[in-house]
N, C-alpha and C. Protein backbone atom coordinates (compact mmCIF):
# COMPACT_ATOMS: atom_id res chain seq x y z
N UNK A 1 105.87 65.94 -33.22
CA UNK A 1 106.77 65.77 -32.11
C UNK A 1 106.71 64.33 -31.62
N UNK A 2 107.61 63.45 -31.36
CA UNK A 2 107.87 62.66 -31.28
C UNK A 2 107.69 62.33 -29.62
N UNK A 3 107.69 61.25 -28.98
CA UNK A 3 106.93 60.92 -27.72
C UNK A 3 108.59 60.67 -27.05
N UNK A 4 109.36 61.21 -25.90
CA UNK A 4 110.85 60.25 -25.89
C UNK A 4 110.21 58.69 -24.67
N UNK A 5 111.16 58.49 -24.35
CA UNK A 5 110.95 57.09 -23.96
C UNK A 5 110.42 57.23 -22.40
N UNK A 6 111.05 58.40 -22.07
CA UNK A 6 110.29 58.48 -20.62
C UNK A 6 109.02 59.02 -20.57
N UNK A 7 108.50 59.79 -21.56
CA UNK A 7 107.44 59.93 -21.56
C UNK A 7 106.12 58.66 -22.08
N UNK A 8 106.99 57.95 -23.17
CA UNK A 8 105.94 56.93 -23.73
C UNK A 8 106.17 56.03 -22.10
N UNK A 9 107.22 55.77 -21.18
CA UNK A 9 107.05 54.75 -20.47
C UNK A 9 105.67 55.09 -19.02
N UNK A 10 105.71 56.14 -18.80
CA UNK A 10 104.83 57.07 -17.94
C UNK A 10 103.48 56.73 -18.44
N UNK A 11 103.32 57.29 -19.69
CA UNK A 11 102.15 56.84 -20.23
C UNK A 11 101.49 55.42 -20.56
N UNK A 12 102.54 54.36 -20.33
CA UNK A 12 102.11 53.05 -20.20
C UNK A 12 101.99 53.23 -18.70
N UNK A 13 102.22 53.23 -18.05
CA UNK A 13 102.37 53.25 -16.51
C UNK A 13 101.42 53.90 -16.08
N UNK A 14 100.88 54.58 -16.60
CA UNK A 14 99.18 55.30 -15.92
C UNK A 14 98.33 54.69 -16.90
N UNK A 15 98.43 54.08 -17.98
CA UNK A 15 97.72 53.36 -18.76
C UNK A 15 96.75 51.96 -17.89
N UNK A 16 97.95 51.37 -17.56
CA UNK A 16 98.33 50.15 -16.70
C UNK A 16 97.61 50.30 -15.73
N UNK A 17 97.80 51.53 -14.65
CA UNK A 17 97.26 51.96 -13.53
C UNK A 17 96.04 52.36 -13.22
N UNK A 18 95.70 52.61 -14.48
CA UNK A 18 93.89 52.83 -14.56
C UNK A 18 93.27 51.55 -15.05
N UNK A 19 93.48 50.99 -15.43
CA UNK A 19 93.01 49.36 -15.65
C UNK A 19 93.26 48.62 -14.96
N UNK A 20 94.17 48.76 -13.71
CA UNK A 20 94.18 48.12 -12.82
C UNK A 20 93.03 48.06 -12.03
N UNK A 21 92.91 49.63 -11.43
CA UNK A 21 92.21 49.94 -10.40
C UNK A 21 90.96 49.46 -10.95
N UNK A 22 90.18 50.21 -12.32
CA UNK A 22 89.03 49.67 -12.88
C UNK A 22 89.03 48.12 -12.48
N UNK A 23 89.55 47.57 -13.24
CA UNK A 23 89.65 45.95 -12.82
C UNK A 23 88.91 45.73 -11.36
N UNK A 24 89.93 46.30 -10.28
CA UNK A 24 89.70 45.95 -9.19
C UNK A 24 87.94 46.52 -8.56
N UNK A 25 87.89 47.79 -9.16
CA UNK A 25 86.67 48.09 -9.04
C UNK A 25 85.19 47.34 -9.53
N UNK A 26 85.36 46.83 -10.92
CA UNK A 26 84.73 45.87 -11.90
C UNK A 26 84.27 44.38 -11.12
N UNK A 27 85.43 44.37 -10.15
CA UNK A 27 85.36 43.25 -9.58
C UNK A 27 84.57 43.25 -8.17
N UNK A 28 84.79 44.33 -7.51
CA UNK A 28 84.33 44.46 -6.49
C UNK A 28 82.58 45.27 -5.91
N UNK A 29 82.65 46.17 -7.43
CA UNK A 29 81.10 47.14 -7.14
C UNK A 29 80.28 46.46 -8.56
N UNK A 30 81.00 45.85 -9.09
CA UNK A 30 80.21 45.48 -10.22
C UNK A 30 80.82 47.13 -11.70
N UNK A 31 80.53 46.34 -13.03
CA UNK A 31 80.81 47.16 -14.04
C UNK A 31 79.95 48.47 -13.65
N UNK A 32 78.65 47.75 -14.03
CA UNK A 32 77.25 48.77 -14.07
C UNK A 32 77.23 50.06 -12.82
N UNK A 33 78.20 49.94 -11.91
CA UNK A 33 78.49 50.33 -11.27
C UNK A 33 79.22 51.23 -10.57
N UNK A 34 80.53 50.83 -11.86
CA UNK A 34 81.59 51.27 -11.26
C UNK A 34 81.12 52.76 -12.27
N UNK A 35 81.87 53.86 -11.56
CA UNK A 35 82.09 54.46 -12.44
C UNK A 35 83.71 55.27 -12.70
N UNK A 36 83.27 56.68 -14.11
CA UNK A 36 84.97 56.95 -14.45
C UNK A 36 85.28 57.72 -13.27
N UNK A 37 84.25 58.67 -12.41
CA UNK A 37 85.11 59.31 -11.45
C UNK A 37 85.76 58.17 -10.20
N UNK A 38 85.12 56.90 -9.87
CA UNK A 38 85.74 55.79 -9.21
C UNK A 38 86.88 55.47 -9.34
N UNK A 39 87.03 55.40 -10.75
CA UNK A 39 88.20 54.62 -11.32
C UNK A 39 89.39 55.86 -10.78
N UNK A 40 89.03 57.11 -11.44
CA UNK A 40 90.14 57.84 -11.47
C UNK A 40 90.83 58.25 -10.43
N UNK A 41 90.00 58.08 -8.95
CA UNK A 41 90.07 58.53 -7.90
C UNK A 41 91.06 57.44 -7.52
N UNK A 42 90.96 55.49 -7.49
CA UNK A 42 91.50 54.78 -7.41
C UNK A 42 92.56 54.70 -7.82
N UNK A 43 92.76 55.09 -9.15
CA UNK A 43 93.98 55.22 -10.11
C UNK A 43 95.29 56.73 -9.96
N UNK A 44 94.20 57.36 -8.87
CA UNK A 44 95.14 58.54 -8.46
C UNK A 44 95.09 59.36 -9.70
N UNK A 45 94.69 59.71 -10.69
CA UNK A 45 94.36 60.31 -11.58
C UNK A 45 93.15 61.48 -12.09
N UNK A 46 92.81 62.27 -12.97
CA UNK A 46 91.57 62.92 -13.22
C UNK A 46 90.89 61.90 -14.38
N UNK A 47 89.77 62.88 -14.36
CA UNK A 47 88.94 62.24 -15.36
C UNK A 47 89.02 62.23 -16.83
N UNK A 48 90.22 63.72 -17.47
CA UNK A 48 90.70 63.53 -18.67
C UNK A 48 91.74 62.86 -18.65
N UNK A 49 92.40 62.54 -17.94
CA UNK A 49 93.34 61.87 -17.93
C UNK A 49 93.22 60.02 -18.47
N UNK A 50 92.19 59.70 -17.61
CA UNK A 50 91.03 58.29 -17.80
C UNK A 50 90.99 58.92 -19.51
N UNK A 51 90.42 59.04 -20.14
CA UNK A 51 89.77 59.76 -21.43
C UNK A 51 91.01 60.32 -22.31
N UNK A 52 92.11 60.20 -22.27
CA UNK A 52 93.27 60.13 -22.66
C UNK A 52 93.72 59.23 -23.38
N UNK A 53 93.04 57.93 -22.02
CA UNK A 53 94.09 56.45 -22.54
C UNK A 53 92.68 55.70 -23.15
N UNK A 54 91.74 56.02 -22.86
CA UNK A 54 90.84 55.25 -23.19
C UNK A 54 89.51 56.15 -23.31
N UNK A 55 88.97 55.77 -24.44
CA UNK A 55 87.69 56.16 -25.04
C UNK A 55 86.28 56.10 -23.95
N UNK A 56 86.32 54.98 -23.52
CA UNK A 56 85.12 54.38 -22.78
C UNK A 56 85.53 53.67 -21.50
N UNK A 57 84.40 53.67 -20.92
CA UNK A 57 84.71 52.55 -19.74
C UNK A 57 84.71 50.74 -20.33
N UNK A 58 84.22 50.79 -21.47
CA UNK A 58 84.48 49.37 -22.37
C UNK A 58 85.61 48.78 -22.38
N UNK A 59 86.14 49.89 -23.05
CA UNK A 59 87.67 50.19 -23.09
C UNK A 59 88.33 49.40 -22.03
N UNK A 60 88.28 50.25 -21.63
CA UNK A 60 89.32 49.96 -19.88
C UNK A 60 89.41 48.25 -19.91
N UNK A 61 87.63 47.85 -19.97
CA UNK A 61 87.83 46.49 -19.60
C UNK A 61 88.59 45.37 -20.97
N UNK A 62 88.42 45.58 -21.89
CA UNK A 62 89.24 45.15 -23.01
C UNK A 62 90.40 45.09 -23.09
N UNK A 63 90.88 46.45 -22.58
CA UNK A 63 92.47 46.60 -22.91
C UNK A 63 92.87 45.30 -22.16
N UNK A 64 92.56 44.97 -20.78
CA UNK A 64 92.95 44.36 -20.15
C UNK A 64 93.29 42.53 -20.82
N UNK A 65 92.16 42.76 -21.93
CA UNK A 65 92.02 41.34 -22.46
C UNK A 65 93.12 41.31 -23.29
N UNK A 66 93.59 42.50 -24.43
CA UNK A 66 94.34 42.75 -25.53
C UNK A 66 95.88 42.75 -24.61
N UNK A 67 95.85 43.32 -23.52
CA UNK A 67 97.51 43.19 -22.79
C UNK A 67 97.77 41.76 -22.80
N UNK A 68 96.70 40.78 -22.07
CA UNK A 68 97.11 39.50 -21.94
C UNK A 68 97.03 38.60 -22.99
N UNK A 69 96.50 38.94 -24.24
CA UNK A 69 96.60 38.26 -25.01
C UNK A 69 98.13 38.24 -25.80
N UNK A 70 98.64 39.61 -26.14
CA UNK A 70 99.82 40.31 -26.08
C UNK A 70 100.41 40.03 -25.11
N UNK A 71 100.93 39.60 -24.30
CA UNK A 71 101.62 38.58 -23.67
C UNK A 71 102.08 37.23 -23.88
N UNK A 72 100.30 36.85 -23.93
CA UNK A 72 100.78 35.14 -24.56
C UNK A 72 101.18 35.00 -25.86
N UNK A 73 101.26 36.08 -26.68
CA UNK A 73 101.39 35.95 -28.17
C UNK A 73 103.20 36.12 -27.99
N UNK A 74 103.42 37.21 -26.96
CA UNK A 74 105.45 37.08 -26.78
C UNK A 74 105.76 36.24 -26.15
N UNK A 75 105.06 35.58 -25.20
CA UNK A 75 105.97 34.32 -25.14
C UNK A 75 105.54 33.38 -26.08
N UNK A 76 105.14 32.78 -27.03
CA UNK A 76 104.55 32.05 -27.52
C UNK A 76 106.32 32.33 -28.64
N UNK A 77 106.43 33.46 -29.11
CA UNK A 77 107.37 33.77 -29.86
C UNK A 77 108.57 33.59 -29.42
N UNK A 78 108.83 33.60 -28.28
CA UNK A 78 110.01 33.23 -27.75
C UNK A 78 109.77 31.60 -27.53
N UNK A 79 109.34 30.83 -27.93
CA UNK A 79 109.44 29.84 -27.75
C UNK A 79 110.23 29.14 -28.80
């Protein structure tokens, strides 16, 4: 079954939204610290839900690196 577009866009959008909040958490209580029920609570989400988009709390913090790198790599192409 195929994903349609409102569903793949939702799923970037809570993707997004849990790496946000992590982020903000990462930043503020420390990694070692933070934890997944933190995040999920921040992110307005559950805890399979967290575990959905991402494997680990590693995760979380990576993706964040791989979005922005994926960024600079499209504009770089539009140049």
């Amino acid at each position: 079954m195929t994903p349609t577009p409102s569903r793949e866009r939702k799923a970037r959008a809570t993707r997004a939204r849990i790496a946000e909040a992590a982020l903000e958490l990462f930043v503020s209580r420390g990694f070692a610290e933070t934890t997944i029920d933190q995040i999920a609570t921040a992110a307005g989400v559950g805890r399979r839900t967290i575990f959905r988009h991402f494997a680990t709390k590693e995760e979380i913090l990576f993706d964040h690196l791989v979005v922005r790198r994926d960024a600079a790599v499209k504009l770089l192409h539009e140049r």
